[in-house]
Protein backbone atom coordinates (compact mmCIF):
# COMPACT_ATOMS: atom_id res chain seq x y z
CA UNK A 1 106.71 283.11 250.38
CA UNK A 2 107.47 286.90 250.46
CA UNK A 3 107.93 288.83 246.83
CA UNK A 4 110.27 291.72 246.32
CA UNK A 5 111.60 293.24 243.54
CA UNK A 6 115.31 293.61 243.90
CA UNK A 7 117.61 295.31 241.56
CA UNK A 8 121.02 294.61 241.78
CA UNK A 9 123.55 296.57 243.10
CA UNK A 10 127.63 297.04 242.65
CA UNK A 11 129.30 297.02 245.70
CA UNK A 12 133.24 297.17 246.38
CA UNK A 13 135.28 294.29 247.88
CA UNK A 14 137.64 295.37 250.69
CA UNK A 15 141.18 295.94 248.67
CA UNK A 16 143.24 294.48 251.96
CA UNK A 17 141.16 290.87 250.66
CA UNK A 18 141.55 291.69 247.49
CA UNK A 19 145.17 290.15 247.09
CA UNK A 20 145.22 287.63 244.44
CA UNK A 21 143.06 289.41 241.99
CA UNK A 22 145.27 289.30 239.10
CA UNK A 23 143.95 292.33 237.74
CA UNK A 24 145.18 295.26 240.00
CA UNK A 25 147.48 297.73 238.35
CA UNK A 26 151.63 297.31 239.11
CA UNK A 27 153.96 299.84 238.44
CA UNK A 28 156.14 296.36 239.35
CA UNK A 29 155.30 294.22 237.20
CA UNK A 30 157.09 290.42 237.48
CA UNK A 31 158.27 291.27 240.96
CA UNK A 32 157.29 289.47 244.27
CA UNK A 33 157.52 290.97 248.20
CA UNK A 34 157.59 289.05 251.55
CA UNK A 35 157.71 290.81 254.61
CA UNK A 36 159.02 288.26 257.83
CA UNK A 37 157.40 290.25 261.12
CA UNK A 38 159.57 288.06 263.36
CA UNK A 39 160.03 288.68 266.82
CA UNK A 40 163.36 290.04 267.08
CA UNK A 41 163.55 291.99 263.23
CA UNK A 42 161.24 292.43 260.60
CA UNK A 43 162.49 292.00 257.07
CA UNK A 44 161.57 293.12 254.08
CA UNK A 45 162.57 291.03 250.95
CA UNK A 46 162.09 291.77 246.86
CA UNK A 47 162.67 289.46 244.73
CA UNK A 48 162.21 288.09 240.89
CA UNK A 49 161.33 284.61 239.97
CA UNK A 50 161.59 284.82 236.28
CA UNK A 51 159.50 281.58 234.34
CA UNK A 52 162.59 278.70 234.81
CA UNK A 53 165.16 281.04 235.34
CA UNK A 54 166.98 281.44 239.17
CA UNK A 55 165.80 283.55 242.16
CA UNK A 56 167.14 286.88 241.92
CA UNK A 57 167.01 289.70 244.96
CA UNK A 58 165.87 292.99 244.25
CA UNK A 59 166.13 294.38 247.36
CA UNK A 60 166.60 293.61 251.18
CA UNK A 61 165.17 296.11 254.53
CA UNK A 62 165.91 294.70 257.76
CA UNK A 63 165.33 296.55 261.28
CA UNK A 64 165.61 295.31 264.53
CA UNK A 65 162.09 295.69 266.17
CA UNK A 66 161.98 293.81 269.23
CA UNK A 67 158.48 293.16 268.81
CA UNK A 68 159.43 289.88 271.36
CA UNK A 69 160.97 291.44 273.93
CA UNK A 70 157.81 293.99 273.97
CA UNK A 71 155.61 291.82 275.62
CA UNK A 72 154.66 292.58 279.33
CA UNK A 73 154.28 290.03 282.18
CA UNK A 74 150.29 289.89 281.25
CA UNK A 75 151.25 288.68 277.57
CA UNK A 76 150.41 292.02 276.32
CA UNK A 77 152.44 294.43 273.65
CA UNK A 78 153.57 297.05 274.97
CA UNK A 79 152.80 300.80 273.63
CA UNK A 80 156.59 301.09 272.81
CA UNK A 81 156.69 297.68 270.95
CA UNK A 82 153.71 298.79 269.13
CA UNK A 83 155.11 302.21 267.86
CA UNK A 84 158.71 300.04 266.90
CA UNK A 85 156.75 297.95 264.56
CA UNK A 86 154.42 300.00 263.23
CA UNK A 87 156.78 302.58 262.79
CA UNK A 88 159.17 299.82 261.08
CA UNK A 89 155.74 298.90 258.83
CA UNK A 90 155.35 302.48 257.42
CA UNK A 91 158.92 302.61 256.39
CA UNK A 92 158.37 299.38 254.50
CA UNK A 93 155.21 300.79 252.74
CA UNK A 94 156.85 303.22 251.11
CA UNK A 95 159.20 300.75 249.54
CA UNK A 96 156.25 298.84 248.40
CA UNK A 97 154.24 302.01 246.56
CA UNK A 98 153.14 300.48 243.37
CA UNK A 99 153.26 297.29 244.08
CA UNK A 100 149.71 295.60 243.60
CA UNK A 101 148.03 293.14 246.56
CA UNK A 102 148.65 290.13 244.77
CA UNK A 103 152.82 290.59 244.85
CA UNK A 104 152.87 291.19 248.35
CA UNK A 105 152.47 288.85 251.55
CA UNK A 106 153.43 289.50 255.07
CA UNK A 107 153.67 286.93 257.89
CA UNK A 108 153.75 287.60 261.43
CA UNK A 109 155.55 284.73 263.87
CA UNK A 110 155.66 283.76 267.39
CA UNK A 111 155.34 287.25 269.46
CA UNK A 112 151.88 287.07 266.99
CA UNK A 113 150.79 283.95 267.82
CA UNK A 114 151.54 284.87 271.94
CA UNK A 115 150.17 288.10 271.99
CA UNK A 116 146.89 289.11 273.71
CA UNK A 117 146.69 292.28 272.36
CA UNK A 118 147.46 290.77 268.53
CA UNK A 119 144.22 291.61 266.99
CA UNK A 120 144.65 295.17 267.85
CA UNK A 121 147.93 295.74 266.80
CA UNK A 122 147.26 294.08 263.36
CA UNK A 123 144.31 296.30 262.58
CA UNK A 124 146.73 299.31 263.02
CA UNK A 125 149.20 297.08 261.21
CA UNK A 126 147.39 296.25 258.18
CA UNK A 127 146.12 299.94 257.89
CA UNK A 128 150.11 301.35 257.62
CA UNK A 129 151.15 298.83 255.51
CA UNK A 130 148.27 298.75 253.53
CA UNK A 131 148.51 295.19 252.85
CA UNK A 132 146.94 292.05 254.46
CA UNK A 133 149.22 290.35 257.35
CA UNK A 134 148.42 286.80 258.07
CA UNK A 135 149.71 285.04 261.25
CA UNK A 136 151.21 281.44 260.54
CA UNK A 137 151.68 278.55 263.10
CA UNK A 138 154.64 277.43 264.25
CA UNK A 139 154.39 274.56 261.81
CA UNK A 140 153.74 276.48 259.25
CA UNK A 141 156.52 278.55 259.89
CA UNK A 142 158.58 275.82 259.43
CA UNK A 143 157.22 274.49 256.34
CA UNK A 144 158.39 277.81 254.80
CA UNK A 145 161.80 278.05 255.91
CA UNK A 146 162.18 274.85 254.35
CA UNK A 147 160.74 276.13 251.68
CA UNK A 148 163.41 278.49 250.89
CA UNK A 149 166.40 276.63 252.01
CA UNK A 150 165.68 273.68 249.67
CA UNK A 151 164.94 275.95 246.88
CA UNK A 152 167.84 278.19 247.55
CA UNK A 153 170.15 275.56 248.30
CA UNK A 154 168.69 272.44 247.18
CA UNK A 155 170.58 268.88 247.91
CA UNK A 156 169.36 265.29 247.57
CA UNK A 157 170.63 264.75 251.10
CA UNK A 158 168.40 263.59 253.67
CA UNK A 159 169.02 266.98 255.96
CA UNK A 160 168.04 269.02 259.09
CA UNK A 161 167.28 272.80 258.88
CA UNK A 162 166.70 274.56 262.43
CA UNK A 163 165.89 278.19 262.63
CA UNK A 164 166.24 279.91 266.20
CA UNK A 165 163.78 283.29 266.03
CA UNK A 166 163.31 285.74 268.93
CA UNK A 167 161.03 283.27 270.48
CA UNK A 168 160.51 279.99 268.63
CA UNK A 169 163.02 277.75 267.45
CA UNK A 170 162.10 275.78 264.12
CA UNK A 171 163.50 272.24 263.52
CA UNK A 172 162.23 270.65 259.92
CA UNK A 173 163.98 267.26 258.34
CA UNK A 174 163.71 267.27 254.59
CA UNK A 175 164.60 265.33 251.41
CA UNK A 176 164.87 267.46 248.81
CA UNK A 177 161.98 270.15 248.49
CA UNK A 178 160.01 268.02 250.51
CA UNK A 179 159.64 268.44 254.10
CA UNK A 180 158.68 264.94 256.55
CA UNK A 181 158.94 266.47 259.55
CA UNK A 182 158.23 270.26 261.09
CA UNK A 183 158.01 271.42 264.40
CA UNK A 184 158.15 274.74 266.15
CA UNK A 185 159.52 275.17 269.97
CA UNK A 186 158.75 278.10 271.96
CA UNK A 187 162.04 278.94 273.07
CA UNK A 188 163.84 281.70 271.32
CA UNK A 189 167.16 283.86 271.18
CA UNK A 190 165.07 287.35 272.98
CA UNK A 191 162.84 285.03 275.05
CA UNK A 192 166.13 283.05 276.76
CA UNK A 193 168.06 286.03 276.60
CA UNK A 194 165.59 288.50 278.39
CA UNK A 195 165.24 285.77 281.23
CA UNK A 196 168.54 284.53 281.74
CA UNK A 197 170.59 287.67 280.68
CA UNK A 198 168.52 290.62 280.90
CA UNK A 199 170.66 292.32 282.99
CA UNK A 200 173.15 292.31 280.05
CA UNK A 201 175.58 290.00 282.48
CA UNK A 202 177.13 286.75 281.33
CA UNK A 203 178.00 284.52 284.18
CA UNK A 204 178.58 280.89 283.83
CA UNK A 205 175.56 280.01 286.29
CA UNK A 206 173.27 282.14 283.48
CA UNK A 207 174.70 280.09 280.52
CA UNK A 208 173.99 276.96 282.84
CA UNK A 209 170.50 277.74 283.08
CA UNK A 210 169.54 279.01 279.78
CA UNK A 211 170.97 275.52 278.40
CA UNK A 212 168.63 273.44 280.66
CA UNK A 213 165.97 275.94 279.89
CA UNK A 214 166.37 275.37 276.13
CA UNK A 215 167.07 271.61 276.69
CA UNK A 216 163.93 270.75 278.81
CA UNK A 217 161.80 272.72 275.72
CA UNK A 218 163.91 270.44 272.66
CA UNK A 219 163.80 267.59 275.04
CA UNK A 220 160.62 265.72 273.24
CA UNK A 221 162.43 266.20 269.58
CA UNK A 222 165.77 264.32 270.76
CA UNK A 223 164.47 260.90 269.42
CA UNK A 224 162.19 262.57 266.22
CA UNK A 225 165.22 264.65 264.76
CA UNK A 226 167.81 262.47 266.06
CA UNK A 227 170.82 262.04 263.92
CA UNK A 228 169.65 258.94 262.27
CA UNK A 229 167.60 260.98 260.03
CA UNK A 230 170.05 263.22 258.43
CA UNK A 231 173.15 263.46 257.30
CA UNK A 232 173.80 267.31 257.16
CA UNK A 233 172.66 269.84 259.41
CA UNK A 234 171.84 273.48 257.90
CA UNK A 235 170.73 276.73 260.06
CA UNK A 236 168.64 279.62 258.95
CA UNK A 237 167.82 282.70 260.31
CA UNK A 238 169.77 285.78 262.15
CA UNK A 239 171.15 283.95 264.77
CA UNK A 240 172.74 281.37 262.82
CA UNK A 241 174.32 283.85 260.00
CA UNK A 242 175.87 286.36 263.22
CA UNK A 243 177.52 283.42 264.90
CA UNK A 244 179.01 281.79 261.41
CA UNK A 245 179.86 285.41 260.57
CA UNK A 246 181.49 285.91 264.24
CA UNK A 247 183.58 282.60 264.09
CA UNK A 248 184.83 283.17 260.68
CA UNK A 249 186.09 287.00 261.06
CA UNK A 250 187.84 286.16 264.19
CA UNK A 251 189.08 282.93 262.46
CA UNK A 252 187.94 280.19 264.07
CA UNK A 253 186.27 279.12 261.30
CA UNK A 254 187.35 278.74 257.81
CA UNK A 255 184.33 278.08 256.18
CA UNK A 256 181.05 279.70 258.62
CA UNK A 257 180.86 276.08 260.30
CA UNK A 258 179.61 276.02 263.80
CA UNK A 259 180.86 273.12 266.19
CA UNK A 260 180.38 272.68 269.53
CA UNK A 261 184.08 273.88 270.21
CA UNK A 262 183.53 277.13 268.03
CA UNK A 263 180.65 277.75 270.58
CA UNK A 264 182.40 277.31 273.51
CA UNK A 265 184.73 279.77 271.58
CA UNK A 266 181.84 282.41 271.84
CA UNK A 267 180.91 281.56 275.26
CA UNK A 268 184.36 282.62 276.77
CA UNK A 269 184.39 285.69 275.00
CA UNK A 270 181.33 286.34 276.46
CA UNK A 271 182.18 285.38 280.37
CA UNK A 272 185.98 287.13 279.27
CA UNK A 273 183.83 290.59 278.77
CA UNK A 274 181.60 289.80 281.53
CA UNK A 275 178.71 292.14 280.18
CA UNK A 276 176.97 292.22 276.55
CA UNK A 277 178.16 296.08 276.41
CA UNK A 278 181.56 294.99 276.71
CA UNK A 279 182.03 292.86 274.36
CA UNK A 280 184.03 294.49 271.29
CA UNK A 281 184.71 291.13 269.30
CA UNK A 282 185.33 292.33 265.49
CA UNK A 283 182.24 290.99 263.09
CA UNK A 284 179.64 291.20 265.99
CA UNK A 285 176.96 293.47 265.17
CA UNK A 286 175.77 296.04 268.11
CA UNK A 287 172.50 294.99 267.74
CA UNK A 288 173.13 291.58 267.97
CA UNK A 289 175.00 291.96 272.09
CA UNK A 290 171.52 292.13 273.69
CA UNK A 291 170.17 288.41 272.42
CA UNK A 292 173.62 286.59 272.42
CA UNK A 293 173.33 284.69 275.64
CA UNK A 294 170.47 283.56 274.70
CA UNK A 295 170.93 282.17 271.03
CA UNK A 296 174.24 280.74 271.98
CA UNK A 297 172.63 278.60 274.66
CA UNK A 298 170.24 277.42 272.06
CA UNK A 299 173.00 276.34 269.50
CA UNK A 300 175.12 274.56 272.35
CA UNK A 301 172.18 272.62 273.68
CA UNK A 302 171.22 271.97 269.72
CA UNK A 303 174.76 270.72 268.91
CA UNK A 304 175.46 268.93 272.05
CA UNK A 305 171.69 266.88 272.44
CA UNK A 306 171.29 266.08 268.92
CA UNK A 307 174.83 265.58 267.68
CA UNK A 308 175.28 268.15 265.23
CA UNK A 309 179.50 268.38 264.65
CA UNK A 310 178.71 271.27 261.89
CA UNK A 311 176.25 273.35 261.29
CA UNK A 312 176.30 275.59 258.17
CA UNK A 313 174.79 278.79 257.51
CA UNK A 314 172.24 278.68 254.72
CA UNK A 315 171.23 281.32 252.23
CA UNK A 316 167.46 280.19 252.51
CA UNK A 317 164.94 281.58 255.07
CA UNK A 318 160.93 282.01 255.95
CA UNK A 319 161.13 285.01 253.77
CA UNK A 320 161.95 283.49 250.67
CA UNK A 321 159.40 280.88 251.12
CA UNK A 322 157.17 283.24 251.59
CA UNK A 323 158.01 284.06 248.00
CA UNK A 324 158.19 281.08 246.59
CA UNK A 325 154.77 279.72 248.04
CA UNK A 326 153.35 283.12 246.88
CA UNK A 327 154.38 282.79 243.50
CA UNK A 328 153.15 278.98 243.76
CA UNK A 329 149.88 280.61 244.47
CA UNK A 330 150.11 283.63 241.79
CA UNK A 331 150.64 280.31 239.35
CA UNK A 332 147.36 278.31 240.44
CA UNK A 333 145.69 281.71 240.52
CA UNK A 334 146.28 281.72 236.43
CA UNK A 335 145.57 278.62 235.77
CA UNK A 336 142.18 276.54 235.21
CA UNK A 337 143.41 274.14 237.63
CA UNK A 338 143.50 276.97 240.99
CA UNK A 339 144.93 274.38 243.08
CA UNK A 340 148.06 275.07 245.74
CA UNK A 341 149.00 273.59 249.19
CA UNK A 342 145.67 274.46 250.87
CA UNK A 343 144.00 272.43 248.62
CA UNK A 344 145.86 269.42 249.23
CA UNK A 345 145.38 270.38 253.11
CA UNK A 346 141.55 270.28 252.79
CA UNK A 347 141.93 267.10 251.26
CA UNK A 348 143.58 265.27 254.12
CA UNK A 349 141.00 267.01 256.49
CA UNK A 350 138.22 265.98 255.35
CA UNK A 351 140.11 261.69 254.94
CA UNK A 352 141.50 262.25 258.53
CA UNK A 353 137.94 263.49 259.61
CA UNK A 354 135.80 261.10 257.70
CA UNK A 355 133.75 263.82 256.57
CA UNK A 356 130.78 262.61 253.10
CA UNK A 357 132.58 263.90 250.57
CA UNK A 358 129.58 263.93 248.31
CA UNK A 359 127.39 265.92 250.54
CA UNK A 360 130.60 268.56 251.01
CA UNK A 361 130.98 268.45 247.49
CA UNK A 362 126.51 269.27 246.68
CA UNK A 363 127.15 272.29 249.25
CA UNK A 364 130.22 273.46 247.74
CA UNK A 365 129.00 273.41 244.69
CA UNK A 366 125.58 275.28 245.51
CA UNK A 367 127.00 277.51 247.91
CA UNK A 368 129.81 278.78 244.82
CA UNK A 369 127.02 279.12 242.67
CA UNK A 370 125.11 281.24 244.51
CA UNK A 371 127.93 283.61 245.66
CA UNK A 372 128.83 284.05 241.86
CA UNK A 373 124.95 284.83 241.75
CA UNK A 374 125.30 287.36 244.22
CA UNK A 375 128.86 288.54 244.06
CA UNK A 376 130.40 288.12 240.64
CA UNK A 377 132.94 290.78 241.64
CA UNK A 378 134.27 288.59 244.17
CA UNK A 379 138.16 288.32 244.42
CA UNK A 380 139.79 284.79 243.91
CA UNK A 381 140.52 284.54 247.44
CA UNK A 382 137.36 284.75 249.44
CA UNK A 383 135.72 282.62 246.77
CA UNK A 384 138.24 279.83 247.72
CA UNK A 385 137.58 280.01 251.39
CA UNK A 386 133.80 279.51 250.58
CA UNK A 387 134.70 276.59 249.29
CA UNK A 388 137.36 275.29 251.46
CA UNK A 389 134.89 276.10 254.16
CA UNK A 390 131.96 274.20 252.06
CA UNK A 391 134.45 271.55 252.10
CA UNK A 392 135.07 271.16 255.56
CA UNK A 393 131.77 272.23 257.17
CA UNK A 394 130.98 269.14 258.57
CA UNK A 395 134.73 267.45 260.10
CA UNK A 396 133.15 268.62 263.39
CA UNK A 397 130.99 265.55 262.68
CA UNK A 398 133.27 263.12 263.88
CA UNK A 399 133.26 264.95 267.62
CA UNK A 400 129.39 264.91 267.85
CA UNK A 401 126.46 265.32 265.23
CA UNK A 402 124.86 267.55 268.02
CA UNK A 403 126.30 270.98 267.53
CA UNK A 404 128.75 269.89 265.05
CA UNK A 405 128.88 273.56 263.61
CA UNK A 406 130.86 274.51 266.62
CA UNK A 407 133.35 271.56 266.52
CA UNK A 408 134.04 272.00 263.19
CA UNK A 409 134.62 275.76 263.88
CA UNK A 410 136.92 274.79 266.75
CA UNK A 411 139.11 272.11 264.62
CA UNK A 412 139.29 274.51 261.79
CA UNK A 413 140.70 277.17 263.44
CA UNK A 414 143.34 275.10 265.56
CA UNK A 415 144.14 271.93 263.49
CA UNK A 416 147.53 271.86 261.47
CA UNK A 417 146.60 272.50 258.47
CA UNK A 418 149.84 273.08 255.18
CA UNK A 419 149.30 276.52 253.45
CA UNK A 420 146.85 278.01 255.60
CA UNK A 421 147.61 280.99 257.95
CA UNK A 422 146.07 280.76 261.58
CA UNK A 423 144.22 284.25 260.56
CA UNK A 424 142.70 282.23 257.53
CA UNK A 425 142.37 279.28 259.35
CA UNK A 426 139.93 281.77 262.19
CA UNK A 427 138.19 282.58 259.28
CA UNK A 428 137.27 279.40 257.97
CA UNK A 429 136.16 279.15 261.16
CA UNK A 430 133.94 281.85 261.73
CA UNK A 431 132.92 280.53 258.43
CA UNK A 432 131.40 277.20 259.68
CA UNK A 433 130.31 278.54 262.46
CA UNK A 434 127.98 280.61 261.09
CA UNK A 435 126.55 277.69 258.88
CA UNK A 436 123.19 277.31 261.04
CA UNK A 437 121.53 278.27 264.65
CA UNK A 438 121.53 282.01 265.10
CA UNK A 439 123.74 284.84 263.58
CA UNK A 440 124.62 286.67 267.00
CA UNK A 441 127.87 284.65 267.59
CA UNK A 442 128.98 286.27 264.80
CA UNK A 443 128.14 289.89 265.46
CA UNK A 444 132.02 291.49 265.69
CA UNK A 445 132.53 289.46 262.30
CA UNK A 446 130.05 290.92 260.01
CA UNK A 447 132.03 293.96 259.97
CA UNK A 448 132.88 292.48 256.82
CA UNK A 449 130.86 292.53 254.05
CA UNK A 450 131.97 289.58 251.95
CA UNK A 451 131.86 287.46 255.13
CA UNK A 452 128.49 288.08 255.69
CA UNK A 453 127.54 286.94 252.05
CA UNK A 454 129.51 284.04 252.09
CA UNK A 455 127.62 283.02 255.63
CA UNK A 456 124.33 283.42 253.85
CA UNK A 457 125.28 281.67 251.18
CA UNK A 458 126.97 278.84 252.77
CA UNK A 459 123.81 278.39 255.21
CA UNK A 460 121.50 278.69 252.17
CA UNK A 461 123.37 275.51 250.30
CA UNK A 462 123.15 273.41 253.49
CA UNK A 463 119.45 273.94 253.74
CA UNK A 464 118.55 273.43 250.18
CA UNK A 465 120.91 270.40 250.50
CA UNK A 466 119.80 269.10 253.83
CA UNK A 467 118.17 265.71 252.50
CA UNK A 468 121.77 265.28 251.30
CA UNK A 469 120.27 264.54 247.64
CA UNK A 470 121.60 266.50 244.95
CA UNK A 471 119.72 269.24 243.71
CA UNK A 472 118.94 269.85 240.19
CA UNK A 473 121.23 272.99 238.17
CA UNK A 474 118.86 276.18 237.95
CA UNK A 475 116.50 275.42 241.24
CA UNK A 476 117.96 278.28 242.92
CA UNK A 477 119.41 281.71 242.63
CA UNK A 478 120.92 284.58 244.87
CA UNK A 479 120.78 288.28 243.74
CA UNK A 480 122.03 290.79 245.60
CA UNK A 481 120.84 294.76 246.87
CA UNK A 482 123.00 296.33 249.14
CA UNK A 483 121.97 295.38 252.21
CA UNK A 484 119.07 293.07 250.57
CA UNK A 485 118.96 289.55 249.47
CA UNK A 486 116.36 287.94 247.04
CA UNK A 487 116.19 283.99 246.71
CA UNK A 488 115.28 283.01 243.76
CA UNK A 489 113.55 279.48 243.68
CA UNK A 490 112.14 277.30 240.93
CA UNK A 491 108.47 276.70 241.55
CA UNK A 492 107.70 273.47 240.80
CA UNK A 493 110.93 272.41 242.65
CA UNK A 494 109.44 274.46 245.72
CA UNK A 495 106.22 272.88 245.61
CA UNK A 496 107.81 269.20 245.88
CA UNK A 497 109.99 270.09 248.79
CA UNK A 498 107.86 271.68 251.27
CA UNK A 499 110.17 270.76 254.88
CA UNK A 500 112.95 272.36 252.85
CA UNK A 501 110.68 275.57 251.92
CA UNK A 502 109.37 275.49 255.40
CA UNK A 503 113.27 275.51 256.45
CA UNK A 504 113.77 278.65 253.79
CA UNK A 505 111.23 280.44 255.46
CA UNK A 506 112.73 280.17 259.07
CA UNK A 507 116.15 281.38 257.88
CA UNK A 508 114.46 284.78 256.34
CA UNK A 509 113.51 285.14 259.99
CA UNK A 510 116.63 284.02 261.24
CA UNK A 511 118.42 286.51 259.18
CA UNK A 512 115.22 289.50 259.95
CA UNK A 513 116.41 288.95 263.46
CA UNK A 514 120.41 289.30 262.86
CA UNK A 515 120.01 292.92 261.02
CA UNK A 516 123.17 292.00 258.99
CA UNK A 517 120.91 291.39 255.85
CA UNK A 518 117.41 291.06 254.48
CA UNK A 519 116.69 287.91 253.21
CA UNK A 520 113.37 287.43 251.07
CA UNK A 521 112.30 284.05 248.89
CA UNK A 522 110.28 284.67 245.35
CA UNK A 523 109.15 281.70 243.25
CA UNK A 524 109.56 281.97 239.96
């Protein structure tokens, strides 16, 4: 084994990760941000959640990006749709000065999850808004939404929520707070509307075709949100609010309800005008002209297909469950217990996978150790995913033993999992990947510093685990130097387990050969 001495080193955690340490100064204290990056507006929401007391808005930004209808024929962003929502970003900063990482999350939708130039439009994101922006699946999406429309308007009715965005529809049936079914459709109000009516004419042919286009894309949900399950139907989002807001100031509606006559209602007006600049009808936002067509054909085909006679407008949408899971969070983040939806997520994974539960829990346990060893100024955050990723490093089992590193990266960076974002779900990912075989695979990752230590550490706890015995409190420990790592091993535990010592000894090299880090072992 090679000696070193190794003094130990502070080093600073990135503050964009940093964003549930408790700690960080607020000049806002008590109050909680989401910001919605959706593909047609982004929104900006402050709110208070005072301990058992009611949800109360601070403050509301909302500007109509486009972000959706920015993407080219290649899938790409364009320039222009960049500088929209970037510029739309640095407006919202300023309104967040003061406030510290932990009060703020952003989520980014479906234009996100499409995009093929995502990753570098988020880098230049995260840097003007200065906080982290996470990219949720369509599923996930929709467990929000429900989120805050059960919370803001909470019933004991068995009930549908649908949300049509720019380019996703959401459909969720609930009972309560509690969601039992969520899906996400990629069919939207500025996806249907760019193709069926982006030469701003409304012809009946168009409205024909965006119907059947919406129709064929809901068709596999007619029989798993049919109206059996339900008894009242509620719609969130902007496309729901400017129809119930149209009907009602021109008084077809009494009440904001929208029926499938009230929406043939809109329909003529549109044909009547003939053209989306044309159309003058009072209570119809001029922003709102340009993605009409499209969200109208995706109410029809809702109401006609699944037999919704009224749909009303709810006060609930993904931003405030973005709050209210954040302060869910904030509130495991304080307590002992640190436990939220993720952690009931990993827990299905690794019963749906089959994964040894008391090997993932030796590793977990080893691996946490030896990053507080290491790290002790950690935030909260990436010390969870170490373990969630402890947790789960071996579902890829139940694809193959051989390479089993890469299925599990694969399943935990695409599998439906409650809580996560897909950008945390990637990094779990890169997490598990990087749990054995060589380090060049994850070359563009460890850009990050606390990745890299959480690799090493995660790789270290498998090995010294391998036998998948338990291994004694005190055998091992990690310090840290800059660039520099020192294991610390118990000798007389070191002389009884030569193949794992002889396994030690070919990750220093492994880790010689990455350039990332210096590894060295030391008995003591």
């Amino acid at each position: 084994m090679k000696c070193t001495d190794n003094p130990r080193m502070e080093s600073t955690v990135d503050p964009l990760r940093a964003a549930t340490s408790l700690e960080a100064p607020s000049r806002w204290p008590g109050l909680l941000a989401a910001i919605d990056m959706g593909s047609n507006s982004f929104r900006l929401e402050i709110a208070e959640l005072p301990r058992g007391g009611r949800y109360k808005r601070i403050d509301y930004l909302k500007e109509t990006v486009r972000l959706g209808g920015g993407l080219d024929e290649n899938g790409f962003l364009t320039p222009e749709a960049v500088r929209r929502g970037l510029a739309c970003l640095d407006r919202f900063a300023q309104r967040l000065k003061g406030f510290a990482p932990h009060q703020v999350r952003a989520v980014a939708t479906q234009t996100l999850r499409e995009a093929r130039n995502r990753d570098a439009f988020l880098l230049q994101a995260r840097t003007v808004l200065g906080y982290p922006i996470e990219v949720i699946s369509g599923r996930e999406e929709a467990r929000l939404i429900y989120a805050g429309v059960a919370r803001l308007q909470p019933s004991d009715k068995p009930r549908l929520v649908v949300d049509i965005g720019g380019r996703s529809t959401e459909m969720i049936l609930g009972h309560g707070r509690h969601p039992t079914r969520a899906e996400s459709f990629q069919v939207g109000s500025v996806s249907l509307s760019l193709k069926y009516f982006g030469d701003g004419r409304f012809t009946e042919a168009a409205f024909r075709s965006a119907q059947v286009a919406a129709g064929a894309e809901l068709e596999e949900a007619l029989e798993l949100f049919a109206r059996e399950h339900w008894t009242e139907a509620l719609g969130s989002s902007g496309t729901v609010g400017a129809v119930a807001q149209l009907l009602v100031t021109n008084g077809i509606s009494k009440d904001g309800s929208i029926t499938p006559e009230g929406l043939r209602w809109c329909m003529e007006q549109c044909l009547a005008a003939g053209h989306q600049d044309d159309i003058l009808l009072p209570g119809l936002k001029p922003e709102r002209r340009a993605v009409l067509g499209g969200g109208l054909s995706i109410l029809y085909t809702l109401a006609v297909h699944f037999g919704i006679d009224h749909l009303q407008a709810t006060r609930g949408a993904l931003r405030q469950g973005v709050i209210f899971d954040l302060d869910e969070r904030l509130d495991a983040a304080r307590s002992a217990r640190h436990k939220d939806m993720r952690d009931a997520s990993v827990r299905e994974l690794q019963r749906r996978f089959g994964v040894d539960e008391t090997q993932a829990e030796r590793v977990q346990a080893l691996a946490l150790q030896l990053y507080a060893d290491a790290w002790p100024e950690a935030d909260l955050e990436s010390v969870r995913e170490l373990g969630w990723a402890a947790a789960l490093h071996e579902i890829g089992m139940m694809v193959s033993h051989h390479d089993h590193h890469r299925h599990s990266a694969y399943l935990l960076a695409h599998v439906d999992a409650p809580g996560f974002s897909q950008s945390q779900q990637r990094r779990l990912g890169e997490l598990v990947l990087g749990q054995r075989g060589g380090l060049r695979k994850l070359e563009a990752a460890f850009t990050q510093d606390a990745l890299v230590w959480q690799v090493m550490c995660l790789r270290l706890a498998s090995i010294l685990c391998h036998a998948r015995s338990d291994v004694p409190a005190g055998v091992a420990r990690l310090d840290r130097s800059n660039r520099s790592a020192l294991l610390r091993l118990q000798a007389s535990w070191a002389e009884t387990h030569p193949r794992t010592l002889h396994l030690l000894n070919e990750e220093v090299e492994t880790w010689s050969r990455s350039g990332a880090l210096r590894l060295a072992l030391q008995a003591r």
